[in-house]
C-alpha atoms as a PDB file:
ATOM      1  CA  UNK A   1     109.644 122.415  45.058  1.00  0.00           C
ATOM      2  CA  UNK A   2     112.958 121.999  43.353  1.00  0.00           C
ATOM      3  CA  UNK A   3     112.949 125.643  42.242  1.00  0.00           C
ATOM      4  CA  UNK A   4     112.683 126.438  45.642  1.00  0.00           C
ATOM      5  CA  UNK A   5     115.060 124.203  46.982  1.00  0.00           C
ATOM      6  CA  UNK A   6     117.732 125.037  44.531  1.00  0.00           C
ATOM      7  CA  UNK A   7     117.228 129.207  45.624  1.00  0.00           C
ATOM      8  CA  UNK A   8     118.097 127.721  49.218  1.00  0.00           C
ATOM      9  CA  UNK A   9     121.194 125.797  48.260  1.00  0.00           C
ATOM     10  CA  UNK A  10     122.429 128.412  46.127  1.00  0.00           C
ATOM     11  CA  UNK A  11     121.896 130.506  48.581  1.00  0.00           C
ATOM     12  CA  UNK A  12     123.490 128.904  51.280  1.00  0.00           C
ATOM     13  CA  UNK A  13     126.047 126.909  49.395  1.00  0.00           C
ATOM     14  CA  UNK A  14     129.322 126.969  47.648  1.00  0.00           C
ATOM     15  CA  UNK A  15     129.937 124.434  44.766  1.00  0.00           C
ATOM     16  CA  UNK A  16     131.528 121.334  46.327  1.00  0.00           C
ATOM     17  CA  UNK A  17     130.471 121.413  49.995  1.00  0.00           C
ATOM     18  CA  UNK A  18     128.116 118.937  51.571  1.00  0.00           C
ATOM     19  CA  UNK A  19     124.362 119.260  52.109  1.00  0.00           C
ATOM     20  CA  UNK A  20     123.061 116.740  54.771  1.00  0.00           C
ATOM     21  CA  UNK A  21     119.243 116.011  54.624  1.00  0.00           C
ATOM     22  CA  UNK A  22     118.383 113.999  57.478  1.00  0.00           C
ATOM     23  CA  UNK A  23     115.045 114.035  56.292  1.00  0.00           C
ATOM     24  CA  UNK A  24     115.058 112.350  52.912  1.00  0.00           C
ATOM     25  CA  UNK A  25     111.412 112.277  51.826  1.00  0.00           C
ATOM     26  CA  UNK A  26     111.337 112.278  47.923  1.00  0.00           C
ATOM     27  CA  UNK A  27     115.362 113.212  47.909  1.00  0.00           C
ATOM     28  CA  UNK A  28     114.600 116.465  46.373  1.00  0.00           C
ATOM     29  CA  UNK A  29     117.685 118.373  47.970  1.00  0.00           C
ATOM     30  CA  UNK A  30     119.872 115.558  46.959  1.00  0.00           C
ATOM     31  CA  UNK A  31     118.343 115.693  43.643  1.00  0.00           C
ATOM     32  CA  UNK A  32     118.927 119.639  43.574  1.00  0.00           C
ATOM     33  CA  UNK A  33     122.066 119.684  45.492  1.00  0.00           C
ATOM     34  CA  UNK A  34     123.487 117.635  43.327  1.00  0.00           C
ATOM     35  CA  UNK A  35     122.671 119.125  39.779  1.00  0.00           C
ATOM     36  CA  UNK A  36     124.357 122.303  41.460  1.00  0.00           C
ATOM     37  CA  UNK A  37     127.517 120.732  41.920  1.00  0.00           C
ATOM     38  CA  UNK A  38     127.460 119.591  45.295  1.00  0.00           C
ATOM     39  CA  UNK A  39     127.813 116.739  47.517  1.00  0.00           C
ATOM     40  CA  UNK A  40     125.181 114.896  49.374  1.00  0.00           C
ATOM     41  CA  UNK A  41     123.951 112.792  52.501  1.00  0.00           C
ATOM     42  CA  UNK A  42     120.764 112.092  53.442  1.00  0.00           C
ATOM     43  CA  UNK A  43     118.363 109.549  55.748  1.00  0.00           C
ATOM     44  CA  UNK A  44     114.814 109.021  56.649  1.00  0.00           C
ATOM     45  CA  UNK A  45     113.790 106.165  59.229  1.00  0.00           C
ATOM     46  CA  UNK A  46     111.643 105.121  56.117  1.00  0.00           C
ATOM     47  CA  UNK A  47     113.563 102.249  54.470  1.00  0.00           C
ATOM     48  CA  UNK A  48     110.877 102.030  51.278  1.00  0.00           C
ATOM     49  CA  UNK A  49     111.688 106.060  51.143  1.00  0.00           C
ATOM     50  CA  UNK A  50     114.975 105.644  50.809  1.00  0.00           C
ATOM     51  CA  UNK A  51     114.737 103.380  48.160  1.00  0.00           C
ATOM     52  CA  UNK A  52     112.315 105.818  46.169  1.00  0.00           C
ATOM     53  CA  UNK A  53     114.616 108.217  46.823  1.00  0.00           C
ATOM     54  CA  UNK A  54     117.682 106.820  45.901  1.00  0.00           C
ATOM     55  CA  UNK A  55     115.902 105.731  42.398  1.00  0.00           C
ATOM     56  CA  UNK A  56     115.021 109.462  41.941  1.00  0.00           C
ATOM     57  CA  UNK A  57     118.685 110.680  42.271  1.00  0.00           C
ATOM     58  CA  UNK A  58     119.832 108.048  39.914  1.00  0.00           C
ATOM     59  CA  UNK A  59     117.075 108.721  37.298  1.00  0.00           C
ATOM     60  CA  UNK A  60     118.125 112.547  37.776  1.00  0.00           C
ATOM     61  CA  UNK A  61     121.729 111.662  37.349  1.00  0.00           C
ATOM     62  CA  UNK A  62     121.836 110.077  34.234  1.00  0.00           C
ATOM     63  CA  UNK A  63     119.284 112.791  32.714  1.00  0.00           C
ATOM     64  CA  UNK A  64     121.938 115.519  33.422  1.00  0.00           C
ATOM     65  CA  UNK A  65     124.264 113.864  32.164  1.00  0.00           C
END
């Protein structure tokens, strides 16, 4: 879940540094990770999940914004 995604980074992260996700999925620590101010990398050996992904961080980009 985001919520509990976000407890994790927070948790475990200062503002700024870089969260690396090498399992992508749905992109919901770059989504999170990036709402709280830091930066992101990610991957998944699923090309079509990457895309989804990436579509999902930019729809939760310009929200937030």
């Amino acid at each position: 879940s985001e919520s509990g995604m976000a407890d994790l980074v927070e948790r475990l992260s200062k503002p700024g540094q870089l969260i690396c996700d090498p399992f992508l999925g749905g992109g919901t620590t770059a989504v999170v990770s990036l709402a709280l101010g830091r930066r992101f990398v990610g991957c998944d050996i699923d090309d079509g999940i990457v895309d989804k992904a990436r579509q999902r961080i930019e729809a939760s980009m310009c929200i937030q914004r």
